[in-house]
Protein backbone atom coordinates (compact mmCIF):
# COMPACT_ATOMS: atom_id res chain seq x y z
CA UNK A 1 241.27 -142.21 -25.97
CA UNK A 2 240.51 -141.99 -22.07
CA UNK A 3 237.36 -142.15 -20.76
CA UNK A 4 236.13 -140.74 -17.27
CA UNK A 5 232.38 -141.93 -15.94
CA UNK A 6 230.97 -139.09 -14.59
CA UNK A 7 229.58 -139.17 -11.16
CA UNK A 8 231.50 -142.64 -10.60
CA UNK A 9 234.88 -140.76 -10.75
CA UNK A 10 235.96 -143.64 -11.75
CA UNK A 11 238.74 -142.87 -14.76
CA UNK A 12 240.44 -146.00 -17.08
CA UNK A 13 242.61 -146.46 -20.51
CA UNK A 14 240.47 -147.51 -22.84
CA UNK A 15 243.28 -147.75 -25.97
CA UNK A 16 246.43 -145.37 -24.18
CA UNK A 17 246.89 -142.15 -24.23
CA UNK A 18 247.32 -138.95 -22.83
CA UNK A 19 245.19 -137.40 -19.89
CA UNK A 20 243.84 -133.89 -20.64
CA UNK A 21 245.31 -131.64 -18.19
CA UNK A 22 243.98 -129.13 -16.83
CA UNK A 23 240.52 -128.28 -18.21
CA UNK A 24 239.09 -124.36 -17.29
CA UNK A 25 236.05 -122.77 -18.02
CA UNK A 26 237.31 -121.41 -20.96
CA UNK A 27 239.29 -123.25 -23.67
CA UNK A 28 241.53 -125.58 -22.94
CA UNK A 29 245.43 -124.96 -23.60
CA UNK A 30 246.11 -129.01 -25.20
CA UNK A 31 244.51 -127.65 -28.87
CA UNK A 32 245.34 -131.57 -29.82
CA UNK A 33 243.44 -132.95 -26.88
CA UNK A 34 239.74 -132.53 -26.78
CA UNK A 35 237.16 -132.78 -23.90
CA UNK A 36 234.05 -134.48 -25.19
CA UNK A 37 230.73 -135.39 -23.12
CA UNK A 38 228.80 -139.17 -24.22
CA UNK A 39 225.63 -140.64 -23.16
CA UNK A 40 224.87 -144.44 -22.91
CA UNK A 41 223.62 -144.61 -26.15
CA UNK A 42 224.66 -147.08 -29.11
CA UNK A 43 226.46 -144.44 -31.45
CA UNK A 44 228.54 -143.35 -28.49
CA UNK A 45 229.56 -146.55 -26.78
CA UNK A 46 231.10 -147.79 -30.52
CA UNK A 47 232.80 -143.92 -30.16
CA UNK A 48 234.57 -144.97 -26.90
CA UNK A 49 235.14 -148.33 -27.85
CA UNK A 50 237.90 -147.25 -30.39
CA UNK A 51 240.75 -144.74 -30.74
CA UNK A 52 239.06 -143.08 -33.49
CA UNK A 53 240.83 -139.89 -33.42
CA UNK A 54 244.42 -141.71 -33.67
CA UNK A 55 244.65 -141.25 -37.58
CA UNK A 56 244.34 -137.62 -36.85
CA UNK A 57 246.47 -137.07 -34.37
CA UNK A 58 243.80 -136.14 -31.81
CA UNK A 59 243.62 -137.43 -28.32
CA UNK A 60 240.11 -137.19 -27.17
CA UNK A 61 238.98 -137.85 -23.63
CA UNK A 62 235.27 -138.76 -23.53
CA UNK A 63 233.49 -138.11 -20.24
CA UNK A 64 230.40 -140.44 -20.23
CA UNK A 65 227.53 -138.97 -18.69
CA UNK A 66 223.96 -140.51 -17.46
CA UNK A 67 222.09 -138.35 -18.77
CA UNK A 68 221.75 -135.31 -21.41
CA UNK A 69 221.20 -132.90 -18.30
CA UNK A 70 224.38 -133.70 -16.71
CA UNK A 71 226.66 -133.15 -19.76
CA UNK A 72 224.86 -130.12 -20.65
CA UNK A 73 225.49 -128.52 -17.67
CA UNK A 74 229.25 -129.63 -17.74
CA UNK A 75 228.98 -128.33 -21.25
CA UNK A 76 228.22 -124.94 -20.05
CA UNK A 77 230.77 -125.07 -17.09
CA UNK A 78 233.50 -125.70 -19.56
CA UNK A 79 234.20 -129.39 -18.62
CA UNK A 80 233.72 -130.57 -21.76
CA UNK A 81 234.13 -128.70 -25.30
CA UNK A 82 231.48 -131.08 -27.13
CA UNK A 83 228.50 -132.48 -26.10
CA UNK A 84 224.80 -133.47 -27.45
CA UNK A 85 221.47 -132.31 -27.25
CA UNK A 86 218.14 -133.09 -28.41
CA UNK A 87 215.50 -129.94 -29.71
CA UNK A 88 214.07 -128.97 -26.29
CA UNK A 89 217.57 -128.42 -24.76
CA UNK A 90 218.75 -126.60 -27.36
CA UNK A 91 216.54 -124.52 -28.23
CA UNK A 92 216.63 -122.93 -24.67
CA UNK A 93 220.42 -122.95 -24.75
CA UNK A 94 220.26 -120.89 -27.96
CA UNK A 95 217.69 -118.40 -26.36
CA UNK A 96 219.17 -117.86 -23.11
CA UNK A 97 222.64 -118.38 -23.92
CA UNK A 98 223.56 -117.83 -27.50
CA UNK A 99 227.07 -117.17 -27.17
CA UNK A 100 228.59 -120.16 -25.82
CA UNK A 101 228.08 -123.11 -28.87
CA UNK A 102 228.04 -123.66 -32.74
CA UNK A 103 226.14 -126.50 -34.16
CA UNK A 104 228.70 -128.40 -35.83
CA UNK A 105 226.74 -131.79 -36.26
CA UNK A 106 224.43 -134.57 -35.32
CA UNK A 107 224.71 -137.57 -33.40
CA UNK A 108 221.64 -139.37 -33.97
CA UNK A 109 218.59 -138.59 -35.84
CA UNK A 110 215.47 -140.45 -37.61
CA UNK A 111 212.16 -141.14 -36.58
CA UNK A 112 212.13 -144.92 -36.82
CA UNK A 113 214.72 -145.12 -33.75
CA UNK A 114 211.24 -144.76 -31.95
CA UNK A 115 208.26 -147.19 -31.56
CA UNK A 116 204.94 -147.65 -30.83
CA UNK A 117 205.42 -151.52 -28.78
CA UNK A 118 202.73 -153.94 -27.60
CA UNK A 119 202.87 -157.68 -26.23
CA UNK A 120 203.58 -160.30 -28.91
CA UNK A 121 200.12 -161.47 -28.57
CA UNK A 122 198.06 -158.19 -29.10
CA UNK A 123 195.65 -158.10 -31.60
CA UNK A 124 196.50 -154.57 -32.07
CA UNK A 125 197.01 -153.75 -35.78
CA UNK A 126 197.23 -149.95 -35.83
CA UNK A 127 197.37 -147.18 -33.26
CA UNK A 128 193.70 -146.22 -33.62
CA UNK A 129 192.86 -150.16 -32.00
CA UNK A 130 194.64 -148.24 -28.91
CA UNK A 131 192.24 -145.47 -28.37
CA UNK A 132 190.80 -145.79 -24.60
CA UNK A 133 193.94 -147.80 -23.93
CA UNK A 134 197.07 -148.06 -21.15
CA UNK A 135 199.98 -146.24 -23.14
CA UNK A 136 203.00 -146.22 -21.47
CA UNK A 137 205.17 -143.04 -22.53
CA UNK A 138 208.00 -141.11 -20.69
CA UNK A 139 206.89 -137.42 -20.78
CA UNK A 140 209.53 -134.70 -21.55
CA UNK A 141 211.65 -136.90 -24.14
CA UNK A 142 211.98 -136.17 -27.83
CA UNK A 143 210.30 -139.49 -28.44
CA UNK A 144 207.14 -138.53 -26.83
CA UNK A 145 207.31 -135.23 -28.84
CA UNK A 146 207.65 -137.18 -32.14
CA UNK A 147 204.52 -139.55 -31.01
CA UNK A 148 202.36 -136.22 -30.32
CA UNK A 149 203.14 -135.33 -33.75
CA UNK A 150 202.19 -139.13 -35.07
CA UNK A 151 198.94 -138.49 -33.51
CA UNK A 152 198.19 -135.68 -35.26
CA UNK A 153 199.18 -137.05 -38.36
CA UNK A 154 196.79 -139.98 -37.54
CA UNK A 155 193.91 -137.20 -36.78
CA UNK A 156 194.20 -138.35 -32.52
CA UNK A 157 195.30 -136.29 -30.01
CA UNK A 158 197.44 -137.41 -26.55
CA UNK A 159 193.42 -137.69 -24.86
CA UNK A 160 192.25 -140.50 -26.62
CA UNK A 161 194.66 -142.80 -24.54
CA UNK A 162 195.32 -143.07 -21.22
CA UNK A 163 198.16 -141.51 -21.04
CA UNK A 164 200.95 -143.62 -18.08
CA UNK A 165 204.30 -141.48 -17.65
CA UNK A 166 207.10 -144.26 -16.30
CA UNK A 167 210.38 -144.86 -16.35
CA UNK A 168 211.78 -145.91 -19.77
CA UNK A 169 213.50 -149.30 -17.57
CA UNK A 170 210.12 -149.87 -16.49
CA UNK A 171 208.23 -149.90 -19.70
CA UNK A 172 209.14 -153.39 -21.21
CA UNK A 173 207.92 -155.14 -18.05
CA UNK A 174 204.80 -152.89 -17.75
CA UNK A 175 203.69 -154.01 -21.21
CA UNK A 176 204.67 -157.99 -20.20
CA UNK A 177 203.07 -157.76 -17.57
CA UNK A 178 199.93 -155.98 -19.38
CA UNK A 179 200.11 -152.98 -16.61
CA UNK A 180 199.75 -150.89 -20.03
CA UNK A 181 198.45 -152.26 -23.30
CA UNK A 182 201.27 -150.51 -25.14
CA UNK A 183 204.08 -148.18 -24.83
CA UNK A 184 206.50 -146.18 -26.74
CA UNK A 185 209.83 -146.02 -26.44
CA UNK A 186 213.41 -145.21 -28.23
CA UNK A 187 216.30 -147.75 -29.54
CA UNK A 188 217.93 -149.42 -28.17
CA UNK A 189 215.20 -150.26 -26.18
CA UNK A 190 212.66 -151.29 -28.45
CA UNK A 191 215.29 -153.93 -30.08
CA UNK A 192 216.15 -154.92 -26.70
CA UNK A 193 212.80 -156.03 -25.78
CA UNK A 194 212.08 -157.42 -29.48
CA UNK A 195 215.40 -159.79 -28.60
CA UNK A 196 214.38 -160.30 -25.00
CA UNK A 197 210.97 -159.86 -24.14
CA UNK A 198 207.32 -160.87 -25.15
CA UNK A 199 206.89 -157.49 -27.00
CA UNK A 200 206.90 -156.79 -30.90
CA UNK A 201 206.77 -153.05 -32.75
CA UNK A 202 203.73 -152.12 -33.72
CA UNK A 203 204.52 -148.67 -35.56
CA UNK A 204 207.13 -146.97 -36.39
CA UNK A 205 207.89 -143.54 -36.34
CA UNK A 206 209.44 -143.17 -39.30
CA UNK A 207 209.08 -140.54 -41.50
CA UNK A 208 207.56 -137.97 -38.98
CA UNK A 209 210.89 -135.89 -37.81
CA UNK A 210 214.25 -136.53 -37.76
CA UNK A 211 214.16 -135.36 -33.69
CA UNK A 212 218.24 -134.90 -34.39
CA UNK A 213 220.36 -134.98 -30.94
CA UNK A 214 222.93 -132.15 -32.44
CA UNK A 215 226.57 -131.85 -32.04
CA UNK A 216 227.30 -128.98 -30.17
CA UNK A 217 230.69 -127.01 -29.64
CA UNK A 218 232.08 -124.55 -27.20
CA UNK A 219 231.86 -121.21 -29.39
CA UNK A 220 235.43 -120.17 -27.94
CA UNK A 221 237.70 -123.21 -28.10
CA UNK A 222 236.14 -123.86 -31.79
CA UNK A 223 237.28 -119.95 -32.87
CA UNK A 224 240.82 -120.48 -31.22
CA UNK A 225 241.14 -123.96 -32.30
CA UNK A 226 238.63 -124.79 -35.82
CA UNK A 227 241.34 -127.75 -36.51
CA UNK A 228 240.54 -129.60 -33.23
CA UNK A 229 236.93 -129.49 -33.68
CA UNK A 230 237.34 -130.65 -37.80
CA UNK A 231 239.86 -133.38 -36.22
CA UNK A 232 236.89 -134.53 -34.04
CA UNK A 233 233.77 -134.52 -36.44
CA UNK A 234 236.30 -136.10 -38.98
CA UNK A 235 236.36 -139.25 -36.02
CA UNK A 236 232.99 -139.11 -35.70
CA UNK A 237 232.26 -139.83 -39.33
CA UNK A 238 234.74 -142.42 -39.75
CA UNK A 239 232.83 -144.02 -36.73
CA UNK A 240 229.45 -143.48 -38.55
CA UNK A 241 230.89 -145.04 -41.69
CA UNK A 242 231.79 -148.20 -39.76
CA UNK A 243 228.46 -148.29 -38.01
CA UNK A 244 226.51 -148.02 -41.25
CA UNK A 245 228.46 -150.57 -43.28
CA UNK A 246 228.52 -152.92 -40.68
CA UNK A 247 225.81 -152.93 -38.10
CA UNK A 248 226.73 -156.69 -37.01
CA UNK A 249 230.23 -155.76 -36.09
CA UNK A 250 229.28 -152.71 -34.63
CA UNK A 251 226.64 -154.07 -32.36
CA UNK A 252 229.23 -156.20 -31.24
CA UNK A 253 231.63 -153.61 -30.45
CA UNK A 254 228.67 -151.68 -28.59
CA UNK A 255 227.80 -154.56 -26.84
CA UNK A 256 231.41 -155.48 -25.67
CA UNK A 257 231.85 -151.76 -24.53
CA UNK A 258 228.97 -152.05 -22.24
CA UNK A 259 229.67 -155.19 -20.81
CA UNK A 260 232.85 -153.71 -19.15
CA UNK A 261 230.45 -151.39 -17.03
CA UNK A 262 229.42 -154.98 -16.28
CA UNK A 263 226.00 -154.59 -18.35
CA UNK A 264 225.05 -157.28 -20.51
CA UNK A 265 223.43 -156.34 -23.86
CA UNK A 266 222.58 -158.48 -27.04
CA UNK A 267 224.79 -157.71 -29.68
CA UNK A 268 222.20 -158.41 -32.09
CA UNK A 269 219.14 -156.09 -30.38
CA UNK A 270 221.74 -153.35 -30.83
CA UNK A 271 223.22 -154.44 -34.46
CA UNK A 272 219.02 -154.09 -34.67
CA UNK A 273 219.40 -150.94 -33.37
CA UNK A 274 222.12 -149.55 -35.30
CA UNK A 275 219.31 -150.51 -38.85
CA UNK A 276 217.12 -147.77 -37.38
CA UNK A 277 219.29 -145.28 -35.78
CA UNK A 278 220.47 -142.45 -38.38
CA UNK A 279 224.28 -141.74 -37.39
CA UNK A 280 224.95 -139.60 -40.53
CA UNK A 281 226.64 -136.52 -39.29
CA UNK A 282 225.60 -133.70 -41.40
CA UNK A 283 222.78 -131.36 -40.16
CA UNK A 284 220.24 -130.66 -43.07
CA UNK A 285 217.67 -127.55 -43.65
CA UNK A 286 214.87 -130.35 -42.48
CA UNK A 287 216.88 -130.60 -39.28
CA UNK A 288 217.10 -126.97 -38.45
CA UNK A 289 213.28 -126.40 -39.07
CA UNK A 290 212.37 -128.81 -37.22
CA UNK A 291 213.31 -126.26 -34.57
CA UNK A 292 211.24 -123.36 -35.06
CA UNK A 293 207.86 -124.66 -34.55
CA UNK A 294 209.82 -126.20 -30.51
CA UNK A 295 210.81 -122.86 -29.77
CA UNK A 296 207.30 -121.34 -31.01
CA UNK A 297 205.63 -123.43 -28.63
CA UNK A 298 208.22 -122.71 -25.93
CA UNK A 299 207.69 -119.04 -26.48
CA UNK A 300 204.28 -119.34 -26.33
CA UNK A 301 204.55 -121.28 -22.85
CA UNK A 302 206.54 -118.02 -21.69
CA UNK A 303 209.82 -120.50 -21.65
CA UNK A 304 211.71 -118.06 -23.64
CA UNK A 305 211.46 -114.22 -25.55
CA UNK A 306 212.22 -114.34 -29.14
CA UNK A 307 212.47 -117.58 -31.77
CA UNK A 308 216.58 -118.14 -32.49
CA UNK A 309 217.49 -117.90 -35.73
CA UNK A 310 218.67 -121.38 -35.74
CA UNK A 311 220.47 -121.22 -39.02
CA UNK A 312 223.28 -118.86 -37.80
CA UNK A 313 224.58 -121.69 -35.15
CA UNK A 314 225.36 -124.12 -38.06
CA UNK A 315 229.25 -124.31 -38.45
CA UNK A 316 228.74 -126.56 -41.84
CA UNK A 317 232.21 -125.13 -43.36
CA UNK A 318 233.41 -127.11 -39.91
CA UNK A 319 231.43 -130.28 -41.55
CA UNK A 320 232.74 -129.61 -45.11
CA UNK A 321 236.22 -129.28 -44.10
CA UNK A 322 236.01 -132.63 -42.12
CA UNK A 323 234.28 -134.68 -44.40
CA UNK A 324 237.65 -133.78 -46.92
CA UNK A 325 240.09 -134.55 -43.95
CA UNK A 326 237.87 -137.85 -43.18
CA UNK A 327 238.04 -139.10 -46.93
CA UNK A 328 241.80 -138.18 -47.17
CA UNK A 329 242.82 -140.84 -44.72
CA UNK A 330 241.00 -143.80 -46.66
CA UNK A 331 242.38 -142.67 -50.06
């Protein structure tokens, strides 16, 4: 595996390999080396901490990006042939630009990756002791989507609180500090501040959405080369296998492949982490619903024309195929 840092330019070996030469707009030529766009996130740091696509013969070169934005848009410009992206994103890439992705999995999913946090001395025991309170929130995210639909389960609405929009660095010391009385926010942060800070969970989100961050493809290197891409999700579950049935290890791993962007990071807040992050790689009916009522509301906003039908982006014979290949090498 090699691994580029976008924006730093700054490109080193992480376990050998080959460079991917020459990557166009189009497909690649290497069908046995794949282009794939990370994020800072837990999942992906354990992803780019191993050679997971050795057993398969597959050299992948993961470009890790700062943020979702950024790798979409080098997703689009054909630097890289996978990437992730939460609802909002892809909802108004499959509007506006149906013909360049498939669906082919998910990176992360489940509601209890986000929280509801408060100081460890709050006498707090519910959200409804919040009403008329400080909450700080970063606007925009799929975590503040899933807490709009908590409150609605909880019969409150965004204006019962007073709503702060911050910086998700900025929310742990903002609650310390009592510059908010609460604030939600998304793993690894929330187990970061449990490990580190005077802050405890409050609620969970659990059990609202999945909010999935999907696996996305470039529609035209995936119909020239389906074996690449079943190569690659077959990686990625191996890598979710290890994560799930050893969240220890794997938080150490994480941890380990942060601190050589000179980051330290509690192994345990992210083997934490890795108990409420879903990394299972299949994308469900639930999942795909859950984008219909986005794109109503985004149509309704005037974001986009029609509703997608969602469904027809879903490459699960690309899952299917990869789970067998995945399960052959451990037999």
């Amino acid at each position: 595996m090699r691994l580029v840092k976008d924006g730093l330019r700054q490109t080193r070996r992480v376990l050998g390999g080959l460079a991917l030469a020459g990557l166009a707009a189009a497909a690649p030529a290497a069908a046995e080396t794949l282009a794939v766009g990370v994020q800072q996130v837990p999942p992906d740091e354990v992803y780019i901490a191993r050679d997971w696509g050795e057993p398969y013969g597959l050299e992948v070169e993961a470009t890790q990006f700062s943020s979702g934005g950024d790798m979409l848009k080098a997703f689009l410009a054909g630097r890289v042939m996978v990437a992730n992206g939460g609802s909002g994103r892809l909802v108004t890439l499959a509007a506006q630009q149906p013909e360049t992705f498939y669906i082919i999995g998910t990176q992360q999913s489940g509601g209890d990756r986000y929280s509801l946090v408060v100081r460890k001395d709050s006498e707090a025991g519910g959200i409804a002791d919040l009403k008329g309170k400080k909450l700080g929130v970063v606007t925009g995210t799929g975590t503040y989507g899933t807490f709009l639909v908590y409150l609605q389960e909880q019969g409150l609405s965004e204006a019962d609180f007073q709503i702060v929009n911050m910086k998700i660095d900025d929310l742990r010391a903002a609650v310390e500090q009592q510059l908010v009385d609460a604030a939600v926010m998304w793993e690894p942060f929330v187990a970061i501040a449990e490990e580190m800070g005077n802050v405890k969970r409050l609620v969970s989100m659990k059990g609202v959405n999945e909010s999935p961050n999907f696996l996305l493809a470039n529609r035209a290197f995936t119909d020239e080369n389906p074996e690449t891409i079943v190569k690659f999700l077959a990686s990625s579950i191996d890598a979710a296998d290890f994560i799930e049935a050893d969240p220890a290890e794997a938080g150490q791993l994480a941890a380990d492949q942060i601190a050589k962007g000179g980051v330290e990071v509690p192994a345990k807040a992210l083997e934490t982490a890795f108990t409420r992050i879903s990394v299972k790689r299949e994308v469900t009916d639930d999942m795909v619903s859950e984008l219909v009522p986005v794109a109503e509301a985004m149509q309704a906003a005037g974001k986009i024309g029609e509703v997608p039908d969602f469904g027809s982006f879903v490459r699960r014979d690309l899952y299917e195929q990869a789970l067998d290949l995945a399960g052959s090498t451990t037999n």
